[in-house]
PDB file of N, CA and C in Angstrom:
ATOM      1  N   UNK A   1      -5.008  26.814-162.448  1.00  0.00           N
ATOM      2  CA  UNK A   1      -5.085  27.132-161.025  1.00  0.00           C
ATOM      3  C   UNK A   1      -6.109  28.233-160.797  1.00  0.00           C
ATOM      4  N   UNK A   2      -6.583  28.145-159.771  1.00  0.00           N
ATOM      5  CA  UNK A   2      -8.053  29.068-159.499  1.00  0.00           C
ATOM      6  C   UNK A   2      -7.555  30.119-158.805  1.00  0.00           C
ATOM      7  N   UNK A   3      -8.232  31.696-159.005  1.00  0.00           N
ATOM      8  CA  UNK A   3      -7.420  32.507-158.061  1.00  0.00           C
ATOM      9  C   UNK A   3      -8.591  32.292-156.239  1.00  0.00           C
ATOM     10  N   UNK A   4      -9.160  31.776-156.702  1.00  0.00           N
ATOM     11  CA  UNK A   4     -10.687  31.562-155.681  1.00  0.00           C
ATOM     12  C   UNK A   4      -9.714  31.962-154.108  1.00  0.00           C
ATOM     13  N   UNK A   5      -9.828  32.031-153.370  1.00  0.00           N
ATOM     14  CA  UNK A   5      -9.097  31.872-151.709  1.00  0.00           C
ATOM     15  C   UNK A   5     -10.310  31.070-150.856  1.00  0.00           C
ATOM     16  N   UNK A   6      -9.187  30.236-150.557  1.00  0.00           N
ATOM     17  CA  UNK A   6      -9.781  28.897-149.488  1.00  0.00           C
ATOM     18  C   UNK A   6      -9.961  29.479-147.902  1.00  0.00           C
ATOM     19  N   UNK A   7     -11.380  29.719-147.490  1.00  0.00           N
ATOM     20  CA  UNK A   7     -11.112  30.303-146.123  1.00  0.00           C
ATOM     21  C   UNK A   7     -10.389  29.414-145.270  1.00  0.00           C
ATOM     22  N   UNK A   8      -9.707  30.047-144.223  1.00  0.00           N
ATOM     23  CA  UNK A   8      -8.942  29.226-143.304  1.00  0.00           C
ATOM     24  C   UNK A   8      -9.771  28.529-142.122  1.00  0.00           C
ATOM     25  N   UNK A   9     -10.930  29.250-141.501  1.00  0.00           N
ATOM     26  CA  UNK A   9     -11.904  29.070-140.644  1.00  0.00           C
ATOM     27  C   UNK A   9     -13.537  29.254-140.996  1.00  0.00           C
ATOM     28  N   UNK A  10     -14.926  28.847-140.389  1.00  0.00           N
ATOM     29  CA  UNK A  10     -15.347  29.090-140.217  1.00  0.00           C
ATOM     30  C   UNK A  10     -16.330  27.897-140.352  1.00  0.00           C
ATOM     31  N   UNK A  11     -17.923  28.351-140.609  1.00  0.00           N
ATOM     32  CA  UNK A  11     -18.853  27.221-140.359  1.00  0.00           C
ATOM     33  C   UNK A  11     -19.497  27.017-141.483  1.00  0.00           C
ATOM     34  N   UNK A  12     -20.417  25.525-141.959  1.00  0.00           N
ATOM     35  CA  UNK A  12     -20.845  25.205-143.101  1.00  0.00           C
ATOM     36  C   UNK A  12     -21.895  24.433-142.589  1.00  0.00           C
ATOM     37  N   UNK A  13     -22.691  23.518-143.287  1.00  0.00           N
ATOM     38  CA  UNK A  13     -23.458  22.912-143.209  1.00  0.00           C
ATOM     39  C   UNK A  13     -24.988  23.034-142.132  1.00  0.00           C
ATOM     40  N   UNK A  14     -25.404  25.056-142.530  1.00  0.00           N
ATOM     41  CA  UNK A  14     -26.173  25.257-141.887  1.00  0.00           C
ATOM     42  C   UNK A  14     -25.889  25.380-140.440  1.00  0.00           C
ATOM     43  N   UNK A  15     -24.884  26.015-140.242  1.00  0.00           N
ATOM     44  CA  UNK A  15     -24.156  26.010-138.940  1.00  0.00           C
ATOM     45  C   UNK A  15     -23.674  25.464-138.295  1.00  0.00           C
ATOM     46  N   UNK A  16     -24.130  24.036-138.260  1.00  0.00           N
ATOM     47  CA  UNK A  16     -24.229  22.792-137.668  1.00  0.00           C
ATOM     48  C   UNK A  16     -22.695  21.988-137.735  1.00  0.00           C
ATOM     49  N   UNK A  17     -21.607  22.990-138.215  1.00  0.00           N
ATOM     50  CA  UNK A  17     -20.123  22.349-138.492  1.00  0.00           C
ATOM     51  C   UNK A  17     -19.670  23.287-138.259  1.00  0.00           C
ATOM     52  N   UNK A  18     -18.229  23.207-137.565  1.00  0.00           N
ATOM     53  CA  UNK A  18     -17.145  24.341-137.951  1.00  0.00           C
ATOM     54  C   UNK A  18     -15.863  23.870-138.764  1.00  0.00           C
ATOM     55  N   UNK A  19     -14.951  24.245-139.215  1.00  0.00           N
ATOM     56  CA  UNK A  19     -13.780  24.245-139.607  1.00  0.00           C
ATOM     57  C   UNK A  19     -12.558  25.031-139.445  1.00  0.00           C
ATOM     58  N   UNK A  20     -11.548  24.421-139.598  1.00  0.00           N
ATOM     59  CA  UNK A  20     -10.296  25.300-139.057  1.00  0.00           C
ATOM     60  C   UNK A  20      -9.036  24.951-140.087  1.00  0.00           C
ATOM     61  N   UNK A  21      -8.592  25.006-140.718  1.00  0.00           N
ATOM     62  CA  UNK A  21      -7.408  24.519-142.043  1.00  0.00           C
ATOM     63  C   UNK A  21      -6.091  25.557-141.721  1.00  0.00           C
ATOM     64  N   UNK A  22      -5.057  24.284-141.273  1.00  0.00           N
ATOM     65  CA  UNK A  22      -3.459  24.806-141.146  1.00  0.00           C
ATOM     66  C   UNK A  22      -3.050  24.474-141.758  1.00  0.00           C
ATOM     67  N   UNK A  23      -2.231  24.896-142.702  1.00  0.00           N
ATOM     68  CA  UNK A  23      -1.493  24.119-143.837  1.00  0.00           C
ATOM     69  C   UNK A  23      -2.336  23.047-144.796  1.00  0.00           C
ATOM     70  N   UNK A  24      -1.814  21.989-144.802  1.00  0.00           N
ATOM     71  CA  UNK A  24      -3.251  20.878-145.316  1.00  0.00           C
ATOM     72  C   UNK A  24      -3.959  19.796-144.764  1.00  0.00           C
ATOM     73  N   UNK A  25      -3.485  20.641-143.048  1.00  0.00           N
ATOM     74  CA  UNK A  25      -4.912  19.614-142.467  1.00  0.00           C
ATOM     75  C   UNK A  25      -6.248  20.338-142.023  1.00  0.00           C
ATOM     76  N   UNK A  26      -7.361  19.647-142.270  1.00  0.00           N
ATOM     77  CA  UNK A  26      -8.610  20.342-141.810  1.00  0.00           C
ATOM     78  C   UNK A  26      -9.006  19.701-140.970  1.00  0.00           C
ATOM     79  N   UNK A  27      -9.641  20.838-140.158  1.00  0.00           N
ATOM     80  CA  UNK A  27     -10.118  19.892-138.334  1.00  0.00           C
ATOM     81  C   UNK A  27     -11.487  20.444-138.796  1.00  0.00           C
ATOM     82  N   UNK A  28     -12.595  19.538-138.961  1.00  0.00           N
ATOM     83  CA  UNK A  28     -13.718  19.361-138.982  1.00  0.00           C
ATOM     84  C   UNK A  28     -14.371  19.284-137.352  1.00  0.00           C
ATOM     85  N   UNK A  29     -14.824  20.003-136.812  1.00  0.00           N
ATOM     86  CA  UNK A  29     -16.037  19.816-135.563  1.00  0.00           C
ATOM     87  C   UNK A  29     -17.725  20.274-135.708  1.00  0.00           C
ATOM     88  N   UNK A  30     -18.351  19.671-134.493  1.00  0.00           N
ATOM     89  CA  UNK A  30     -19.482  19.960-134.429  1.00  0.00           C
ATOM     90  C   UNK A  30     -19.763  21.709-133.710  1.00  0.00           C
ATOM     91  N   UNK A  31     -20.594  21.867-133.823  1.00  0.00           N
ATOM     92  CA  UNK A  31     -20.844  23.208-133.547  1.00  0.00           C
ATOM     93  C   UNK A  31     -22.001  23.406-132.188  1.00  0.00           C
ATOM     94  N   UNK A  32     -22.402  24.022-131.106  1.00  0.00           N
ATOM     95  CA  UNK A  32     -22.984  23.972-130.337  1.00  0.00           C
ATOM     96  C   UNK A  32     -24.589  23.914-130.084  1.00  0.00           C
ATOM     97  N   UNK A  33     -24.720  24.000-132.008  1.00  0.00           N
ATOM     98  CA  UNK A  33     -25.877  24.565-132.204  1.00  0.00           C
ATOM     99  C   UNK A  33     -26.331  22.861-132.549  1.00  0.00           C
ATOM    100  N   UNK A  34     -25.372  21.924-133.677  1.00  0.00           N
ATOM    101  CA  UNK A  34     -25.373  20.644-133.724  1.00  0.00           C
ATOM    102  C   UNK A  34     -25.446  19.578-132.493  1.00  0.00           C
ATOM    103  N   UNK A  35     -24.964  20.265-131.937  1.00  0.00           N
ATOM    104  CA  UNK A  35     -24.502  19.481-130.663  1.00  0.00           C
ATOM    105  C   UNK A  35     -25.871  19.265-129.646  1.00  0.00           C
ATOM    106  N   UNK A  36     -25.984  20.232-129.493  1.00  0.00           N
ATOM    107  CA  UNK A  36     -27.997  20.331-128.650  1.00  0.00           C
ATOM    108  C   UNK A  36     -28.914  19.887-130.212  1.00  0.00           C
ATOM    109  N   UNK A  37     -29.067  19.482-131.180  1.00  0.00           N
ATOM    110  CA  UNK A  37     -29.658  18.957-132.336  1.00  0.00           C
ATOM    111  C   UNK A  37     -29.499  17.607-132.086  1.00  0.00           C
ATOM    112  N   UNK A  38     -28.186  16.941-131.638  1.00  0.00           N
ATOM    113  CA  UNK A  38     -28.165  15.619-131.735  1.00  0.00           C
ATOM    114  C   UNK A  38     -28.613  14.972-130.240  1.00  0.00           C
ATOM    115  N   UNK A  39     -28.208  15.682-129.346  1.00  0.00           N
ATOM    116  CA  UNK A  39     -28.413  15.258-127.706  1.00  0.00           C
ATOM    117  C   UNK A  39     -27.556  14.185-127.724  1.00  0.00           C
ATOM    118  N   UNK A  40     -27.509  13.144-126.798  1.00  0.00           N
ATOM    119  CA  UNK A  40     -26.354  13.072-125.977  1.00  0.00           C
ATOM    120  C   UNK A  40     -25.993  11.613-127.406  1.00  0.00           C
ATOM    121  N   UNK A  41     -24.538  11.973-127.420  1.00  0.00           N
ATOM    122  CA  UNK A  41     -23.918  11.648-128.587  1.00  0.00           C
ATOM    123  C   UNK A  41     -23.850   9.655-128.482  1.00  0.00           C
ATOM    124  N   UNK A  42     -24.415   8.862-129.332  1.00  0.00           N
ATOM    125  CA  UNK A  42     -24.550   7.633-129.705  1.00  0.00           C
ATOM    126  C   UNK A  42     -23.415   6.713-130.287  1.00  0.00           C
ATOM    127  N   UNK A  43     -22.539   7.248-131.473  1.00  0.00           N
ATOM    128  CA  UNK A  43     -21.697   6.758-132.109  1.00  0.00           C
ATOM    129  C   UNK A  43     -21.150   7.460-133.430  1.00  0.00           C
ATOM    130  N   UNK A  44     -19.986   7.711-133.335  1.00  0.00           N
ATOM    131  CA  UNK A  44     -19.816   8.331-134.788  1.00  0.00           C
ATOM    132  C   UNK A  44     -18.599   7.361-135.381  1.00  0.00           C
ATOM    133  N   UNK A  45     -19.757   6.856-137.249  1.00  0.00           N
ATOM    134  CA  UNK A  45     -18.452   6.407-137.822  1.00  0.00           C
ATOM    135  C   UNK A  45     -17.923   7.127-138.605  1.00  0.00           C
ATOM    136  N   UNK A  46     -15.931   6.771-138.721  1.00  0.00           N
ATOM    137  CA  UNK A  46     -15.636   7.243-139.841  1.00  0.00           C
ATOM    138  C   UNK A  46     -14.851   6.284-140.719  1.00  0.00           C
ATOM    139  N   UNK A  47     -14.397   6.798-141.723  1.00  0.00           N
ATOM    140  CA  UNK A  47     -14.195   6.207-142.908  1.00  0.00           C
ATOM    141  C   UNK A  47     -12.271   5.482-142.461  1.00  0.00           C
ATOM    142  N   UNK A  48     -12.265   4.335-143.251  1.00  0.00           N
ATOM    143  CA  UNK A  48     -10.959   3.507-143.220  1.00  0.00           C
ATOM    144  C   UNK A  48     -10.091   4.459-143.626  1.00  0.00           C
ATOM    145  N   UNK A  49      -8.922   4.258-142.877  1.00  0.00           N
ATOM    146  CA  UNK A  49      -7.519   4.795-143.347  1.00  0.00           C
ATOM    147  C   UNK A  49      -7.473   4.630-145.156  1.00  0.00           C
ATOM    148  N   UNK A  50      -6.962   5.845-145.601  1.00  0.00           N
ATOM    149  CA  UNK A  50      -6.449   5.141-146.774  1.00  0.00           C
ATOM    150  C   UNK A  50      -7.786   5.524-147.932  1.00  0.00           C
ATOM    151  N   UNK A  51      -9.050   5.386-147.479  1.00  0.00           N
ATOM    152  CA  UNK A  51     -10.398   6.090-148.284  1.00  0.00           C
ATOM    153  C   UNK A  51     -10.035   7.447-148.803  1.00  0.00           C
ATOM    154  N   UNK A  52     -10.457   7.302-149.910  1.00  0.00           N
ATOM    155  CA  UNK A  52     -10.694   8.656-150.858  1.00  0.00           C
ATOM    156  C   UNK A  52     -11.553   9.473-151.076  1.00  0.00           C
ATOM    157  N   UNK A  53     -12.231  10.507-150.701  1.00  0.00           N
ATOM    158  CA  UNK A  53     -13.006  11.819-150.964  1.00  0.00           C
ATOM    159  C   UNK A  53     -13.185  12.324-151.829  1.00  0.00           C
ATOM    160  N   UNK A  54     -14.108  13.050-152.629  1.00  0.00           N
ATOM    161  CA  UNK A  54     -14.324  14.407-153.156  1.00  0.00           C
ATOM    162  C   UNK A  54     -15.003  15.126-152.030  1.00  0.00           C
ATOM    163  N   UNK A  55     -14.975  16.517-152.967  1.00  0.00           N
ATOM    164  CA  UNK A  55     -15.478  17.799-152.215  1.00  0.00           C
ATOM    165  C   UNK A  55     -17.431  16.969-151.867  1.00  0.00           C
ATOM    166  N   UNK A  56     -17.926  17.502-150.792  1.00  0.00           N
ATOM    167  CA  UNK A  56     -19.425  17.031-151.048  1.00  0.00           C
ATOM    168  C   UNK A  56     -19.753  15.810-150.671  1.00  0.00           C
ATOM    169  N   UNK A  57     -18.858  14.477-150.737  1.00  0.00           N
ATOM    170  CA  UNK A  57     -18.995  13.001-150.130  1.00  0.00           C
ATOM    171  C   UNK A  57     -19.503  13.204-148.769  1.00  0.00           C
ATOM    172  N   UNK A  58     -20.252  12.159-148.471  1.00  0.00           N
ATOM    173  CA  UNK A  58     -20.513  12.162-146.703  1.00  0.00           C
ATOM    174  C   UNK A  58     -19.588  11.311-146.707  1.00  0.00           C
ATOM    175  N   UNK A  59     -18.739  11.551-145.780  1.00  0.00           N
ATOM    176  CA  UNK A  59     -17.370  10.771-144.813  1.00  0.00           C
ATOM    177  C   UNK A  59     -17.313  10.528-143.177  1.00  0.00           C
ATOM    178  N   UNK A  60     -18.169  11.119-142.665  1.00  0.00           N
ATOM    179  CA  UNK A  60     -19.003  11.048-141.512  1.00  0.00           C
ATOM    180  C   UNK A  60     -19.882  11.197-141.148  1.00  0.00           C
ATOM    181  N   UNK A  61     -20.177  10.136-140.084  1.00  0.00           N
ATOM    182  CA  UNK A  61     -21.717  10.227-139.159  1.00  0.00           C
ATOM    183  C   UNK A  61     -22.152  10.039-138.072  1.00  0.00           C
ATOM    184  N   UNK A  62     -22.525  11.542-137.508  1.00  0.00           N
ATOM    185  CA  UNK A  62     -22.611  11.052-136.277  1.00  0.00           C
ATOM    186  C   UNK A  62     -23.890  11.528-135.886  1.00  0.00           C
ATOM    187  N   UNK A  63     -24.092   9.954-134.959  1.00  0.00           N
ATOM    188  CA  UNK A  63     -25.435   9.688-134.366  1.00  0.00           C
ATOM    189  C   UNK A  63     -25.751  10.025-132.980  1.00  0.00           C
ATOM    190  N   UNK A  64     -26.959  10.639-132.454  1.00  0.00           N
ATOM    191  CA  UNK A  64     -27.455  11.171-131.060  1.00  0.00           C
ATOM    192  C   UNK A  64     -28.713  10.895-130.859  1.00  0.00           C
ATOM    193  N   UNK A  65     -28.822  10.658-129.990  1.00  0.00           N
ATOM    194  CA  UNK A  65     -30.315  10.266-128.904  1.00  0.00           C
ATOM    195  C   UNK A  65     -31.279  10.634-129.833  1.00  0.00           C
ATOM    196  N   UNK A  66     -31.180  11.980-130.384  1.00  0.00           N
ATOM    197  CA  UNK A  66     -32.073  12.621-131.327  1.00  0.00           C
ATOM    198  C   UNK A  66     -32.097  12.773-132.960  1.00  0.00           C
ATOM    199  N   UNK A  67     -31.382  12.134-132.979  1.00  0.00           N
ATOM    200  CA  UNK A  67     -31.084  12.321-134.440  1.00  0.00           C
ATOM    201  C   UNK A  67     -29.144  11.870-135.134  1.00  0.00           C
ATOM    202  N   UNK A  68     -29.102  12.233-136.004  1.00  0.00           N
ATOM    203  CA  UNK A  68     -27.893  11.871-137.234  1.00  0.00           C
ATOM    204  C   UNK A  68     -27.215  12.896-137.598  1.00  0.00           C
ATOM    205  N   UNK A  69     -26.255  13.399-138.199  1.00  0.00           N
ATOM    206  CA  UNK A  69     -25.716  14.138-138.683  1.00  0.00           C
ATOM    207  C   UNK A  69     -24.680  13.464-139.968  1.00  0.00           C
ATOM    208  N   UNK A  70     -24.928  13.526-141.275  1.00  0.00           N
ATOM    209  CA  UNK A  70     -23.726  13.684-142.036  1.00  0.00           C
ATOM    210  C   UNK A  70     -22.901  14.559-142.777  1.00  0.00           C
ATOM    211  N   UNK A  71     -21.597  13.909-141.817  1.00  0.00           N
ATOM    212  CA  UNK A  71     -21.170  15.415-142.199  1.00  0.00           C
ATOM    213  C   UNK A  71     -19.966  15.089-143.895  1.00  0.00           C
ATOM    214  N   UNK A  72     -20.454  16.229-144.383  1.00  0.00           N
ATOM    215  CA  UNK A  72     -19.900  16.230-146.086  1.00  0.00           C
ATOM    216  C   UNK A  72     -18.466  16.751-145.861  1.00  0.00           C
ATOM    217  N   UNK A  73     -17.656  16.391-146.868  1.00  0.00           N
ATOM    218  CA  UNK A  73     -16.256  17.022-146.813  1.00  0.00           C
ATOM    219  C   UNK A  73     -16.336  18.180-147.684  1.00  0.00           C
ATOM    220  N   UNK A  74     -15.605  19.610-147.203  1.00  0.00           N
ATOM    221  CA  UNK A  74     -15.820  20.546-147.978  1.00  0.00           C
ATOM    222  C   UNK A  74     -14.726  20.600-149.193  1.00  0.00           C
ATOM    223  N   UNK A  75     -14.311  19.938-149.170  1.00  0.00           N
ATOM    224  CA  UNK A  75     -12.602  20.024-149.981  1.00  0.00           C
ATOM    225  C   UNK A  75     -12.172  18.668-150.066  1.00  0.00           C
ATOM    226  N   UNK A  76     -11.935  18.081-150.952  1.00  0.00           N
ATOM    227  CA  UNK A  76     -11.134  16.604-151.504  1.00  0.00           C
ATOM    228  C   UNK A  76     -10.205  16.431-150.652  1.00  0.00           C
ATOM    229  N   UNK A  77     -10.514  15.293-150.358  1.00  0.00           N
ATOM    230  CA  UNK A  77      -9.087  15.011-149.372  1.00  0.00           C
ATOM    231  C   UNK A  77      -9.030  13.437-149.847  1.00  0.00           C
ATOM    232  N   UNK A  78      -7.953  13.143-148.534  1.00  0.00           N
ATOM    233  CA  UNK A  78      -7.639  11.647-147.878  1.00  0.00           C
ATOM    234  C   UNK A  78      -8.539  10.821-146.701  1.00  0.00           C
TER     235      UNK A  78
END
């Protein structure tokens, strides 16, 4: 076991993400700075129920007038 501490909040992926972790769910969002990067939002997919992660996988993507975003999972999940 690692003594490392898992932050509970904050931003990653060059600002362009935030995060928030209660217990063991993580709420992944875009950030305001992403948000004017992508312009007006196109489609975002995500992954089937039931898909498996590592830390680092792209598991989402979301697409805008201007561009893409994938966003990586910071932590292994479901």
């Amino acid at each position: 076991m690692s003594d490392t501490k898992i932050p509970k909040e904050g931003e990653f992926d060059q600002g362009r993400l935030w995060f928030s972790r209660r217990g063991n769910v993580l709420t992944i969002g875009l950030t305001s700075r992403a948000i004017e990067t992508l312009g007006d939002l196109e489609a975002i997919d995500v992954p089937e129920e039931g898909d498996h992660f590592n830390a680092g996988d792209d598991f989402v993507t979301v697409e805008g007038n201007r561009g893409s975003i994938e966003v990586s999972l910071p932590t292994k999940g479901l």
